[in-house]
N, C-alpha and C. Protein backbone atom coordinates (compact mmCIF):
# COMPACT_ATOMS: atom_id res chain seq x y z
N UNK A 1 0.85 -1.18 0.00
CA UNK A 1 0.00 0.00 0.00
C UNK A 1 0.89 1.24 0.00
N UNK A 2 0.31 2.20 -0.85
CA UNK A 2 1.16 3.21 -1.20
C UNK A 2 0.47 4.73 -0.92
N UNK A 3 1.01 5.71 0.54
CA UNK A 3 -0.22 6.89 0.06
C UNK A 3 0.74 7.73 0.06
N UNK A 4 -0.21 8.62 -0.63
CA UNK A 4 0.28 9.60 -1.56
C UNK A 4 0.23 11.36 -0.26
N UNK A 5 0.79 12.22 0.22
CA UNK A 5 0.33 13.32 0.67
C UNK A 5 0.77 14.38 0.13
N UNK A 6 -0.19 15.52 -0.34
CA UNK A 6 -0.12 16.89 -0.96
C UNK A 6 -0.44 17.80 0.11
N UNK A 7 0.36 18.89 0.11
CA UNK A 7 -0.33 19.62 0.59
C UNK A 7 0.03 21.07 -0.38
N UNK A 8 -1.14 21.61 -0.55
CA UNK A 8 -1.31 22.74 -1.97
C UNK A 8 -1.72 24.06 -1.03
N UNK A 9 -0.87 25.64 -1.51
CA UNK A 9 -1.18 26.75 -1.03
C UNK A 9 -1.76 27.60 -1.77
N UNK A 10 -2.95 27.94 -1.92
CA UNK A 10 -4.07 28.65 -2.90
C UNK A 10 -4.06 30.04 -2.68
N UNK A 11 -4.02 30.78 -3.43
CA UNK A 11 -4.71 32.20 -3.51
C UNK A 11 -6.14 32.58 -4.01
N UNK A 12 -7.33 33.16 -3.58
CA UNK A 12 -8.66 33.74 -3.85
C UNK A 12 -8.64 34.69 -4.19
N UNK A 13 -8.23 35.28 -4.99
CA UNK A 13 -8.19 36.89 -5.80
C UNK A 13 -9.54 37.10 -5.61
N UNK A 14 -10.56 36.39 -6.00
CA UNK A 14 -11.93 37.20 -5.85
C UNK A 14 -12.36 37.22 -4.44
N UNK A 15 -12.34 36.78 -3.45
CA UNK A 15 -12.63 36.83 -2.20
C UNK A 15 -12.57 38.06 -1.66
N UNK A 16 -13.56 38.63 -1.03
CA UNK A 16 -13.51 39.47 0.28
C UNK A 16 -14.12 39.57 1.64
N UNK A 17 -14.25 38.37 2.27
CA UNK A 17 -14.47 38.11 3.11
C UNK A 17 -14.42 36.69 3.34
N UNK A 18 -14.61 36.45 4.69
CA UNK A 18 -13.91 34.59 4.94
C UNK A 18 -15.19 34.32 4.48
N UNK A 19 -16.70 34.63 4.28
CA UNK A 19 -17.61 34.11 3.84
C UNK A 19 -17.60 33.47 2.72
N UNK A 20 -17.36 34.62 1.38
CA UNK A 20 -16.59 33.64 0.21
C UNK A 20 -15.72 32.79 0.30
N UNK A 21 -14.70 32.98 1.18
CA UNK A 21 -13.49 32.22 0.84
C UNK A 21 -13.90 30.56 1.16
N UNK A 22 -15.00 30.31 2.07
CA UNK A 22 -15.14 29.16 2.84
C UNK A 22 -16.19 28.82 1.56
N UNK A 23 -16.87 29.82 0.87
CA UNK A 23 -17.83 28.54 0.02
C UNK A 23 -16.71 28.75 -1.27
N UNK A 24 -15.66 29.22 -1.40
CA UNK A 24 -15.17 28.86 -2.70
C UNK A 24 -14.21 27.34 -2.01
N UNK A 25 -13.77 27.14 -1.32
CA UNK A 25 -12.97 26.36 -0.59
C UNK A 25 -14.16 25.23 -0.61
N UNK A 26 -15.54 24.97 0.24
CA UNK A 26 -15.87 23.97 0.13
C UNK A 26 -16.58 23.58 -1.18
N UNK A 27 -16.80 24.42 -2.11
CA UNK A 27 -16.98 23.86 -3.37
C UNK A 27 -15.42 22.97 -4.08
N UNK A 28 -14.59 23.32 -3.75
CA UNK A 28 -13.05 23.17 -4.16
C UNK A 28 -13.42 21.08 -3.88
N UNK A 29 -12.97 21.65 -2.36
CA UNK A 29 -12.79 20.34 -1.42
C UNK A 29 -14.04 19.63 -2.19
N UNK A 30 -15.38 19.70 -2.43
CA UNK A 30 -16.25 18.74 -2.43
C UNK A 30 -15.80 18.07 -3.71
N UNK A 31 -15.60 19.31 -5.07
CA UNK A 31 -15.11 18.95 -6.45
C UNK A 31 -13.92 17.56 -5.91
N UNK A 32 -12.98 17.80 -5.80
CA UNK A 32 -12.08 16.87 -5.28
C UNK A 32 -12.19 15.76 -4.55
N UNK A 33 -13.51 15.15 -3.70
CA UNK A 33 -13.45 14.15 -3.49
C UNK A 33 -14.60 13.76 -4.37
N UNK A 34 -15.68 14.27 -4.87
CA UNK A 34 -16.11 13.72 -5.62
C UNK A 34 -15.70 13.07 -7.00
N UNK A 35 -14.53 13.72 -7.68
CA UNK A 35 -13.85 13.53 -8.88
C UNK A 35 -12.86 12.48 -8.74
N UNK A 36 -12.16 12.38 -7.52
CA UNK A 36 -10.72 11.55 -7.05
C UNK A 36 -10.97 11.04 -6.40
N UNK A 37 -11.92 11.12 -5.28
CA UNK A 37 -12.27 9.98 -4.15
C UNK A 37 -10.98 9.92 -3.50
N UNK A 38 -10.91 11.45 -3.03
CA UNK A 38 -9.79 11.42 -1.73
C UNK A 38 -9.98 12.15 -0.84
N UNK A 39 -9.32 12.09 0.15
CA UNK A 39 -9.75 13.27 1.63
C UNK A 39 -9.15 14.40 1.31
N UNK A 40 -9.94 15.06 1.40
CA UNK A 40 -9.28 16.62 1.56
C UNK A 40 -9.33 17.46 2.89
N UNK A 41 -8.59 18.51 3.72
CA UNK A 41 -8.89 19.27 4.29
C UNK A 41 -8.46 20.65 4.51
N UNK A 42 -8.50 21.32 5.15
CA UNK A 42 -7.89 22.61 5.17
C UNK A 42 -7.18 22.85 6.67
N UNK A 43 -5.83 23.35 6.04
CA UNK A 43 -5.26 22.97 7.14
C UNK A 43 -4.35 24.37 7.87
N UNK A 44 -4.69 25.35 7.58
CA UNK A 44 -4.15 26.70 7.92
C UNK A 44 -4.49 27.54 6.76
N UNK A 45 -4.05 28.83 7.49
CA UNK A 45 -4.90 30.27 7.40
C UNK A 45 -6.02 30.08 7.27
N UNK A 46 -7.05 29.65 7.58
CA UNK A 46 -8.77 29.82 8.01
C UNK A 46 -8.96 30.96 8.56
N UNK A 47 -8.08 31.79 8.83
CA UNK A 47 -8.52 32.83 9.09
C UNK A 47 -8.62 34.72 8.19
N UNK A 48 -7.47 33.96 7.04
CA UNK A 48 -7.07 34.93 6.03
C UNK A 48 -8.44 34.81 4.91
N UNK A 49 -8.48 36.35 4.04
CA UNK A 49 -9.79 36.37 3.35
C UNK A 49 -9.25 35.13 1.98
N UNK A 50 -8.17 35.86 1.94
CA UNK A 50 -7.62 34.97 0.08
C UNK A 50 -6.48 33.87 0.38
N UNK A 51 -6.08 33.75 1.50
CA UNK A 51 -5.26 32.26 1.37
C UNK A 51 -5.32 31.10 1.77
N UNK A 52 -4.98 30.21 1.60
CA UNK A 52 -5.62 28.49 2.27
C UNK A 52 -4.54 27.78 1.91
N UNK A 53 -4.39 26.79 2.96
CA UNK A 53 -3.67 25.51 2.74
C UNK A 53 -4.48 24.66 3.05
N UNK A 54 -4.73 23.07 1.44
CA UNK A 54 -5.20 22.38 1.89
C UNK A 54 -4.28 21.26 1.04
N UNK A 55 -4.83 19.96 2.57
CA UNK A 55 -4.19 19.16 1.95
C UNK A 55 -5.23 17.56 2.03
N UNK A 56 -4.18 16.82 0.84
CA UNK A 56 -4.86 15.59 0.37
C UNK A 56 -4.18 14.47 0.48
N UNK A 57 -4.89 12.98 0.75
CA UNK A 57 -4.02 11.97 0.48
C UNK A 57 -5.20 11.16 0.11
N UNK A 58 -4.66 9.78 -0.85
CA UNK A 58 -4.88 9.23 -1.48
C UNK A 58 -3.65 7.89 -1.64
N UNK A 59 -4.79 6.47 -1.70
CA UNK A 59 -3.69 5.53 -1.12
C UNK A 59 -4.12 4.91 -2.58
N UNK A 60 -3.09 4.21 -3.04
CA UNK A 60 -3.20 2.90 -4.46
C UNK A 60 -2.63 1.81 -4.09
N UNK A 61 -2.31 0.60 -4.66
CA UNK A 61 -1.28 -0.39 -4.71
C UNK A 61 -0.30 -0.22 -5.04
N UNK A 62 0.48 0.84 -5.80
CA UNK A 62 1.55 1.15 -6.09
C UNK A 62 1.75 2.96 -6.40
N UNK A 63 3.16 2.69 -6.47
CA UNK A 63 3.56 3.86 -6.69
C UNK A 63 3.23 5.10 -7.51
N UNK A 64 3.18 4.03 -9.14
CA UNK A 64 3.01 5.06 -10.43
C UNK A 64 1.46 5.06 -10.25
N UNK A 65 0.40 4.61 -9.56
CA UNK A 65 -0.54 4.85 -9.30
C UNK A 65 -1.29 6.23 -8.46
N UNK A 66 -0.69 6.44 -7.45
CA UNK A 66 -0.45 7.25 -6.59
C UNK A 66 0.13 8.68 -7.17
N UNK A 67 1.47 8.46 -8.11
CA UNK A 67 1.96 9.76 -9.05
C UNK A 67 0.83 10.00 -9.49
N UNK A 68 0.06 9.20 -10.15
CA UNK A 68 -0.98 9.95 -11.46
C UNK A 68 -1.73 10.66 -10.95
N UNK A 69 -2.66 9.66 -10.06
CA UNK A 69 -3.72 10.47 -9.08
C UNK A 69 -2.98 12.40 -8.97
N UNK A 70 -2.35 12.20 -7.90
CA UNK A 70 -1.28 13.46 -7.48
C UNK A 70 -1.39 14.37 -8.95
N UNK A 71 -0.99 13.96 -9.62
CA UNK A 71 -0.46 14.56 -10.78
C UNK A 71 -2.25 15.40 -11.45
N UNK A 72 -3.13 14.16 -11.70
CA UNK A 72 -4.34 14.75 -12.22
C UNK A 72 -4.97 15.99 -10.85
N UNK A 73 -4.56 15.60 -9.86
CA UNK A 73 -5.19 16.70 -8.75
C UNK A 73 -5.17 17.42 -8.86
N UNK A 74 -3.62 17.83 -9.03
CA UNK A 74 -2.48 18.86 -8.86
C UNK A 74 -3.30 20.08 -10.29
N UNK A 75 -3.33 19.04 -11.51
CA UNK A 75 -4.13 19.78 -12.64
C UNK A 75 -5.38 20.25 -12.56
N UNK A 76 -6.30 19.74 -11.97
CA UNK A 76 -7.52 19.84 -11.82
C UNK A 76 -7.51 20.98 -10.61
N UNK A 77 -6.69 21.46 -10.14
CA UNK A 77 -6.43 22.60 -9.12
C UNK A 77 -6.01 23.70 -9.91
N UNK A 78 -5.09 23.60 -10.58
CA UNK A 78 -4.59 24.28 -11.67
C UNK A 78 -5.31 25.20 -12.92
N UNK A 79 -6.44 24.76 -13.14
CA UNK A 79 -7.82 24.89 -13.98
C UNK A 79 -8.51 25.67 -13.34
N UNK A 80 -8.24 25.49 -12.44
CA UNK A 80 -9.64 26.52 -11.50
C UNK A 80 -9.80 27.67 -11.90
N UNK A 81 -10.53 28.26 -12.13
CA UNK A 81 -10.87 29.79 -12.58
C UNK A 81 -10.61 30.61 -11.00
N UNK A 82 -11.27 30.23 -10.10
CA UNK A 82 -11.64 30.89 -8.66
C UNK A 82 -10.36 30.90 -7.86
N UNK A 83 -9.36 29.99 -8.27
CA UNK A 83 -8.32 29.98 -7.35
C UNK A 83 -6.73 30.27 -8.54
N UNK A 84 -5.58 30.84 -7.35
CA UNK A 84 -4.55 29.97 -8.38
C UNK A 84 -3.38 29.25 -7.51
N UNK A 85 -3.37 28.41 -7.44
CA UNK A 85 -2.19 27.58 -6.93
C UNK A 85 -0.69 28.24 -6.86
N UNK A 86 -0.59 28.63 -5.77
CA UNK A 86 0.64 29.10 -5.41
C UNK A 86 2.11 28.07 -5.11
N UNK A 87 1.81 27.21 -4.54
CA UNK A 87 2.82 25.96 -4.26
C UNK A 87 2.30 24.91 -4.19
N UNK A 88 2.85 23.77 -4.30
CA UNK A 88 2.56 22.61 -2.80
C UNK A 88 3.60 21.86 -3.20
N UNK A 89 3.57 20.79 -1.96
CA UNK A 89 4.47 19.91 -1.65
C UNK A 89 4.18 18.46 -2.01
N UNK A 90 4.94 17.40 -2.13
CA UNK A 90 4.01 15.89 -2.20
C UNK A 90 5.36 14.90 -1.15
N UNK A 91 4.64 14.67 -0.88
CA UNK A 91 4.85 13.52 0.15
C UNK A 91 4.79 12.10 -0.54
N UNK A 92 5.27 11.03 -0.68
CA UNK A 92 5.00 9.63 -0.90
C UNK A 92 5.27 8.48 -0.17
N UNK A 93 4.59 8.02 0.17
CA UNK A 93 5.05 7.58 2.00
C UNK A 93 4.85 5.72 1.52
């Protein structure tokens, strides 16, 4: 068993207030486990209007399994109109 951990740092250019930021965030998070069937959460600045760290893992039988997943996430974050991906990290444990 192979899991995979991301953790991705977002910017909300359109946001002005944590009100938006939390329904652009849980539309984000829901897109993502519904599409990948992985956990997502948010894991700092909850308190800033436009920034978020969230992170994901996702387990396969192997390795190059685990890359792809990661890899299509990573894109499908990337696409977003509402956000833009500032960093993240990956973990492969």
């Amino acid at each position: 068993m192979i899991v995979g951990v991301v953790k991705l740092s977002i910017f909300i250019p359109s946001s002005g207030s944590l009100k938006e930021k939390r329904m652009v965030i849980r539309s984000l998070k829901d897109r993502l486990r519904n599409n990948f069937n992985i956990s997502v959460i948010e894991l700092d600045e909850q308190d800033k209007w436009q920034k978020s760290t969230l992170a994901f893992a996702a387990i396969s039988a192997d390795k190059s399994g685990v890359s792809s997943l990661i890899s299509s996430v990573v894109n499908f974050v990337e696409q977003n109109k509402q956000i833009q991906l500032l960093d993240y990290e990956t973990e492969i444990i």
